[in-house]
C-alpha atoms as a PDB file:
ATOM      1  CA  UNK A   1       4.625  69.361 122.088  1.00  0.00           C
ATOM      2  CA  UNK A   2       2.276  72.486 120.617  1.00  0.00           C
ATOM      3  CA  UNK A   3       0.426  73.976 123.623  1.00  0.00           C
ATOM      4  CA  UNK A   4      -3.177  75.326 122.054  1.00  0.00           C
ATOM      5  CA  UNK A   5      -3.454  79.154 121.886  1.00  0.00           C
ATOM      6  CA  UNK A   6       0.296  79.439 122.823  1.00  0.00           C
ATOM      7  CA  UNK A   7       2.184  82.272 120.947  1.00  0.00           C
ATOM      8  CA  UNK A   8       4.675  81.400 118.609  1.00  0.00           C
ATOM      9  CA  UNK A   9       8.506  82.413 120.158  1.00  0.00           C
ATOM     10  CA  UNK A  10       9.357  84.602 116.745  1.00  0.00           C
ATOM     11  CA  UNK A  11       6.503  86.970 117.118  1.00  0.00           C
ATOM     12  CA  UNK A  12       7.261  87.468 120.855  1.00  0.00           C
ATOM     13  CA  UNK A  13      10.403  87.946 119.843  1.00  0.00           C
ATOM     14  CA  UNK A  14       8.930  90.871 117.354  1.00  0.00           C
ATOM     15  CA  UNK A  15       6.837  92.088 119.477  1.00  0.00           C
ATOM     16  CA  UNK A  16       9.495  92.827 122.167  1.00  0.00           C
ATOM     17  CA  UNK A  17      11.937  94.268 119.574  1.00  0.00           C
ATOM     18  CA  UNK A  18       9.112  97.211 118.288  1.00  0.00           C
ATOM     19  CA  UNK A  19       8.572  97.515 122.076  1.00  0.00           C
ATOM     20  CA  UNK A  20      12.135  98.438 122.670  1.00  0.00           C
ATOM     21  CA  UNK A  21      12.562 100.334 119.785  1.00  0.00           C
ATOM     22  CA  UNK A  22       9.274 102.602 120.383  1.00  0.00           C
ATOM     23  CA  UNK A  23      10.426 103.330 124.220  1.00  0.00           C
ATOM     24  CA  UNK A  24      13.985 104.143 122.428  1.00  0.00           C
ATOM     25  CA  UNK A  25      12.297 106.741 119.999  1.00  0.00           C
ATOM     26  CA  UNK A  26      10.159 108.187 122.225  1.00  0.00           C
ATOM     27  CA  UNK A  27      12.987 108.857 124.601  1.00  0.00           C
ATOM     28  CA  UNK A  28      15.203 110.431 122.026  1.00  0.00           C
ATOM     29  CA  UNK A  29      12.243 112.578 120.957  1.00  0.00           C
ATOM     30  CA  UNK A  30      10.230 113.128 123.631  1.00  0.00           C
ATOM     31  CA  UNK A  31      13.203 113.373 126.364  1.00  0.00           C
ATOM     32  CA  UNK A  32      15.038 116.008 125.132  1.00  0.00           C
ATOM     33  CA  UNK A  33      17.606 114.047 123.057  1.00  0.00           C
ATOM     34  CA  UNK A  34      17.384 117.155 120.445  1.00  0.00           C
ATOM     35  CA  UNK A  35      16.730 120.718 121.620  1.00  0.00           C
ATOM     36  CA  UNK A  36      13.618 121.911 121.069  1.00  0.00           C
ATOM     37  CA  UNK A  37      14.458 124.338 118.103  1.00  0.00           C
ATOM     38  CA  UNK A  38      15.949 121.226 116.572  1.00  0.00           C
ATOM     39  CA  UNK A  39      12.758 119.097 117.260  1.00  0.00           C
ATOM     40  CA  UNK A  40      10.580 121.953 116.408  1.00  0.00           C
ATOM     41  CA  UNK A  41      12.598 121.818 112.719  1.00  0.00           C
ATOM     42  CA  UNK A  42      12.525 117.819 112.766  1.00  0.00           C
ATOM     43  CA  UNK A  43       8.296 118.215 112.370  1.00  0.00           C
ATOM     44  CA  UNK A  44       7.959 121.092 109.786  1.00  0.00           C
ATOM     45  CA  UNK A  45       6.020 119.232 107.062  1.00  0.00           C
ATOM     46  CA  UNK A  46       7.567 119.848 103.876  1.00  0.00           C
ATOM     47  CA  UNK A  47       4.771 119.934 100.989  1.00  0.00           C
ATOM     48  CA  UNK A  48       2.688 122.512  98.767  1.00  0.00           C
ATOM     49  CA  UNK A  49       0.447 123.468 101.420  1.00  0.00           C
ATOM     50  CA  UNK A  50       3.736 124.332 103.744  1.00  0.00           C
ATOM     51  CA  UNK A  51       5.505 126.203 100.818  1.00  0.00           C
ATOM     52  CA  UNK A  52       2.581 128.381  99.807  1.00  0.00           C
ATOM     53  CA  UNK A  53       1.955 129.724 103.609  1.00  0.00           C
ATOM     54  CA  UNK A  54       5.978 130.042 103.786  1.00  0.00           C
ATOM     55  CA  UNK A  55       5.817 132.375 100.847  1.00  0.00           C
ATOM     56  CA  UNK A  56       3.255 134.440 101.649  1.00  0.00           C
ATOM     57  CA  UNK A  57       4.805 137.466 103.630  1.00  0.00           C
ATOM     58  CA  UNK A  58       8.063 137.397 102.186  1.00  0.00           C
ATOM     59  CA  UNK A  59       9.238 139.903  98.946  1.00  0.00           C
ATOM     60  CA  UNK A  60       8.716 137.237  96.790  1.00  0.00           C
ATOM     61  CA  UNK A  61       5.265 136.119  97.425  1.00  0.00           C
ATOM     62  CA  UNK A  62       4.338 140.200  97.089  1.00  0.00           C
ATOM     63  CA  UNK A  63       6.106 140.101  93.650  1.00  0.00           C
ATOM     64  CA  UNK A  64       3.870 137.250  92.964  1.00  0.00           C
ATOM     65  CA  UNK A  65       1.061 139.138  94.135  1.00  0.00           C
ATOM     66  CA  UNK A  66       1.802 141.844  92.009  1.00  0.00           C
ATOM     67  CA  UNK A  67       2.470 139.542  88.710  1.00  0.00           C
ATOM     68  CA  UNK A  68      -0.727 138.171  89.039  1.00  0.00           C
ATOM     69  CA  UNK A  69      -3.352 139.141  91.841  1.00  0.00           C
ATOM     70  CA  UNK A  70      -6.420 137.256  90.761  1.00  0.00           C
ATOM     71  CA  UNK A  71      -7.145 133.321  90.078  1.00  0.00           C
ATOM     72  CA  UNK A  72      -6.031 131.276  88.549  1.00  0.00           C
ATOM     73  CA  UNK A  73      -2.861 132.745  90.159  1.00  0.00           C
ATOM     74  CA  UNK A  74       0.165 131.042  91.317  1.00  0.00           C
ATOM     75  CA  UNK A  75       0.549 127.320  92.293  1.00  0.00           C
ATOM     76  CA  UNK A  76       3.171 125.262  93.777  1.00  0.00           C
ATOM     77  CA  UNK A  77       4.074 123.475  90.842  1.00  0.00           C
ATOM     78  CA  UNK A  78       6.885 121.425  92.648  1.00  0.00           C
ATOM     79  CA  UNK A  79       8.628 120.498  96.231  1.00  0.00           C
ATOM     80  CA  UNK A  80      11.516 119.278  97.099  1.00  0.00           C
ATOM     81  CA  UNK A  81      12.910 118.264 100.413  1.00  0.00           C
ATOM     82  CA  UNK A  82      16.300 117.848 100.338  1.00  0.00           C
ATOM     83  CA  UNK A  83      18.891 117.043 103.402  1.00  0.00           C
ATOM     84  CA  UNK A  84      21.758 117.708 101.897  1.00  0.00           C
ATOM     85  CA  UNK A  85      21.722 121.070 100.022  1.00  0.00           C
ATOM     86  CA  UNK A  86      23.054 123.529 102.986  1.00  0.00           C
ATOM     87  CA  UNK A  87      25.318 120.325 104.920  1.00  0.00           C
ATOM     88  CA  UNK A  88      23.224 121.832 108.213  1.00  0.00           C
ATOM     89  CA  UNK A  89      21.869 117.766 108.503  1.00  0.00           C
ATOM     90  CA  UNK A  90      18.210 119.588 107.962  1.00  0.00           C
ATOM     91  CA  UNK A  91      16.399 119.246 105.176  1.00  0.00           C
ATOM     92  CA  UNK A  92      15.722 122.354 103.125  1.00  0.00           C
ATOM     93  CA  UNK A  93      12.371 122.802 101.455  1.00  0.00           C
ATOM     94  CA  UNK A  94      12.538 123.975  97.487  1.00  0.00           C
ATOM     95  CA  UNK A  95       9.415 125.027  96.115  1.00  0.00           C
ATOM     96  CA  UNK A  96       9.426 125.950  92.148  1.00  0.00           C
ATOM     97  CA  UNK A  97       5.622 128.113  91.804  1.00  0.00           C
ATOM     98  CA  UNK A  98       3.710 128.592  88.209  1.00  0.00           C
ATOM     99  CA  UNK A  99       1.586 130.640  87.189  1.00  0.00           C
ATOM    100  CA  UNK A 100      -1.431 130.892  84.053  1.00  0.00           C
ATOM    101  CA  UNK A 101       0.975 130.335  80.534  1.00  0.00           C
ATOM    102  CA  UNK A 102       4.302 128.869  79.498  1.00  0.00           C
ATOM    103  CA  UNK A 103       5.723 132.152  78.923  1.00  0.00           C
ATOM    104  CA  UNK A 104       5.181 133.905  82.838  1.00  0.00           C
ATOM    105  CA  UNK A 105       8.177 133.153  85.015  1.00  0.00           C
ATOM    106  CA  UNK A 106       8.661 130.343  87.255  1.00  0.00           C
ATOM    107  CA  UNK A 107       9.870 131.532  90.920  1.00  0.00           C
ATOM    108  CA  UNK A 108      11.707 129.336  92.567  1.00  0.00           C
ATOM    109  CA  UNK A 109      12.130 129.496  96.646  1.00  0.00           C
ATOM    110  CA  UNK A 110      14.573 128.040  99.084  1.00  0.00           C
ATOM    111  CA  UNK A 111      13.603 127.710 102.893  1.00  0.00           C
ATOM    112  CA  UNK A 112      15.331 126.152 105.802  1.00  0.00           C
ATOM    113  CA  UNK A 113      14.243 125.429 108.973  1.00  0.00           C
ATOM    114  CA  UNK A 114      14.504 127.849 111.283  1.00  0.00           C
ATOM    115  CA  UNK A 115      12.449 128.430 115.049  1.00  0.00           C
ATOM    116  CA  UNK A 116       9.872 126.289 113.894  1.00  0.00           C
ATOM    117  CA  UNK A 117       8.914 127.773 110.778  1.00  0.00           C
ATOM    118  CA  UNK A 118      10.568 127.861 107.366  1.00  0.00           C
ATOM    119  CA  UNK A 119      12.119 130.905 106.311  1.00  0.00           C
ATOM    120  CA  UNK A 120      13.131 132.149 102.909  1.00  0.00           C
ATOM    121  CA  UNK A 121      16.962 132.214 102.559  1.00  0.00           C
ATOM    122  CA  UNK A 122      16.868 132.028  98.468  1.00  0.00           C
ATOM    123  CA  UNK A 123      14.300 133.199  96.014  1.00  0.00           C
ATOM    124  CA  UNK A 124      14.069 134.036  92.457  1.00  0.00           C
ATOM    125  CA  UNK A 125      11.494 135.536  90.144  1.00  0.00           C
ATOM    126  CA  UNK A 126      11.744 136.402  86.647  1.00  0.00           C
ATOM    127  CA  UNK A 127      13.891 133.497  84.871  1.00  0.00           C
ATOM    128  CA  UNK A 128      11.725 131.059  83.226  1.00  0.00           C
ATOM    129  CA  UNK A 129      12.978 127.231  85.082  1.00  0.00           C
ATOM    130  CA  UNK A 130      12.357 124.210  83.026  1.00  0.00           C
ATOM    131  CA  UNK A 131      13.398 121.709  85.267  1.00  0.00           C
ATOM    132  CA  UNK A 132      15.545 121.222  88.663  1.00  0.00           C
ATOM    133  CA  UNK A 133      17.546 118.582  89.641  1.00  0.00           C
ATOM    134  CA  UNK A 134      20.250 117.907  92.132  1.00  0.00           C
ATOM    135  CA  UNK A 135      24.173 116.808  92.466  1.00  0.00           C
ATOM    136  CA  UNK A 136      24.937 116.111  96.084  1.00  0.00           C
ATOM    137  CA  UNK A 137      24.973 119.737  97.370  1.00  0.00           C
ATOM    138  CA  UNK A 138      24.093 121.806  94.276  1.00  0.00           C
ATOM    139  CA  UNK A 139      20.898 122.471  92.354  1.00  0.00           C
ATOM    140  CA  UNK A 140      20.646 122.509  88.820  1.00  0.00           C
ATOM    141  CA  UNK A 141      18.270 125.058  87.224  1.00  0.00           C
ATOM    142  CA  UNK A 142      17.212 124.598  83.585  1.00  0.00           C
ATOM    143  CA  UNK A 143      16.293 127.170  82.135  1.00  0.00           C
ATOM    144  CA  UNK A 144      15.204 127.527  78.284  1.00  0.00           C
ATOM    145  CA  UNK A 145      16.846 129.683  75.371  1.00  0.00           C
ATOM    146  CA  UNK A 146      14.687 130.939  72.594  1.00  0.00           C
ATOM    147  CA  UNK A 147      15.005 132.193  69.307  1.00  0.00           C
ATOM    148  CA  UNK A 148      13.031 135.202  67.634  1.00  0.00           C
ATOM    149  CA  UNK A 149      10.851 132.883  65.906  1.00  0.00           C
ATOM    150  CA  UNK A 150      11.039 130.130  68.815  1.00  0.00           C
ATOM    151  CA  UNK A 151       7.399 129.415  69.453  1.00  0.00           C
ATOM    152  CA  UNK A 152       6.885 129.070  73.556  1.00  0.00           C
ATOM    153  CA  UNK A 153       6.373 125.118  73.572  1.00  0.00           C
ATOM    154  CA  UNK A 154       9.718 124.536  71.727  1.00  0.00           C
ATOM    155  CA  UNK A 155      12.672 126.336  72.916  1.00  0.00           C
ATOM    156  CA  UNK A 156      15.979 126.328  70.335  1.00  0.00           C
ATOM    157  CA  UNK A 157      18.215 125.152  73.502  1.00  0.00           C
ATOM    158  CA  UNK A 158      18.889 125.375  77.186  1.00  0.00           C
ATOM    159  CA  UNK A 159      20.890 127.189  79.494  1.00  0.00           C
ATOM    160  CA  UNK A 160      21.999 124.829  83.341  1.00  0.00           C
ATOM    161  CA  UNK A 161      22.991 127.118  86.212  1.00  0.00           C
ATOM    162  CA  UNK A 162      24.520 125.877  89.592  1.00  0.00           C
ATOM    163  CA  UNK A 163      23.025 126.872  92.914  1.00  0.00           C
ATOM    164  CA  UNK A 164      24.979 126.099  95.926  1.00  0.00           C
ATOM    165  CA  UNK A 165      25.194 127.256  99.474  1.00  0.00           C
ATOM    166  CA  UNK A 166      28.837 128.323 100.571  1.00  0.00           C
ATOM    167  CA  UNK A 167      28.278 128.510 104.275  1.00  0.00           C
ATOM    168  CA  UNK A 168      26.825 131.947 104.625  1.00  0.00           C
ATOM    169  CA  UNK A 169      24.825 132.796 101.438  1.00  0.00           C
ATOM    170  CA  UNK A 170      23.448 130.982  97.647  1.00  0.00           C
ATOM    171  CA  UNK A 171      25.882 131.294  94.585  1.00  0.00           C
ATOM    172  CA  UNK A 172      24.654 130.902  91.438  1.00  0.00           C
ATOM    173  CA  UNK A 173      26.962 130.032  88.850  1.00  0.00           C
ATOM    174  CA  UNK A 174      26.376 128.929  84.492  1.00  0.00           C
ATOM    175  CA  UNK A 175      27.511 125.957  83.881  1.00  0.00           C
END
């Protein structure tokens, strides 16, 4: 027998398991589960608009400054959030920046959480990066080789180079 209006037993059941698991969340984050530097770290927003204020005071966003002071000016070209690239279990924020032509030099920035901000831990400026990609805990940085007569759209070949943190600083190493 179907009583009219009654609620089916599935979504009660549903309803009382996002119940459980909100009050579960909101104790682990709310209650002091993680410290607060740790829950500080767990909300940094990791996008362009976070990586361009990041860069701003450090050395390399005054080298950047210096390259090129006026508009168009430098961009955030690419982010990448990435949990595994230090093993801290905190994502790391890699921001590659570009500038006006194909031939100015593509910085390339690595922050980590730290007191509820990001700060800078890697950063390059002059090689020119084609592309980066990722192997469990390394990044891969393409860069291009050119020839004398290379023109700047097609490069003769390219050069990988491994970036990986060793527990207290960034190696880079050619592959």
């Amino acid at each position: 027998m179907r009583i009219a209006g009654a609620v089916p037993s599935w979504r009660l059941v549903l309803v009382l398991a996002l119940l459980v698991c909100g009050i579960a969340m909101w104790s682990f984050w709310g209650a002091g589960a993680l410290g607060s530097s740790q829950r500080a770290a767990a909300h940094l927003a990791c996008n362009k608009g976070r990586a361009a204020r990041a860069v701003l005071h450090t050395r390399l966003g005054g080298r950047m400054r210096r390259a090129e002071p006026s508009p168009p000016g430098w961009s955030v070209f690419a982010v990448y959030c990435h949990h595994r690239l230090t093993g801290a279990g905190r994502a790391d924020m890699v921001a590659l920046f570009a500038c006006c032509t194909s031939g100015a030099p593509t910085p390339l920035a690595i922050f980590r959480p730290e007191r509820g901000r990001w700060r800078l831990t890697y950063s390059s400026f002059k090689p020119l990066i084609y592309g980066l990609s990722f192997k469990g805990r390394t990044l891969i940085e393409k860069r291009p080789v050119y020839r004398r007569r290379d023109p700047m759209c097609c490069p003769s070949g390219y050069t990988y180079w491994n970036l990986r943190w060793n527990g207290s600083h960034w190696t880079m190493r050619r592959i």
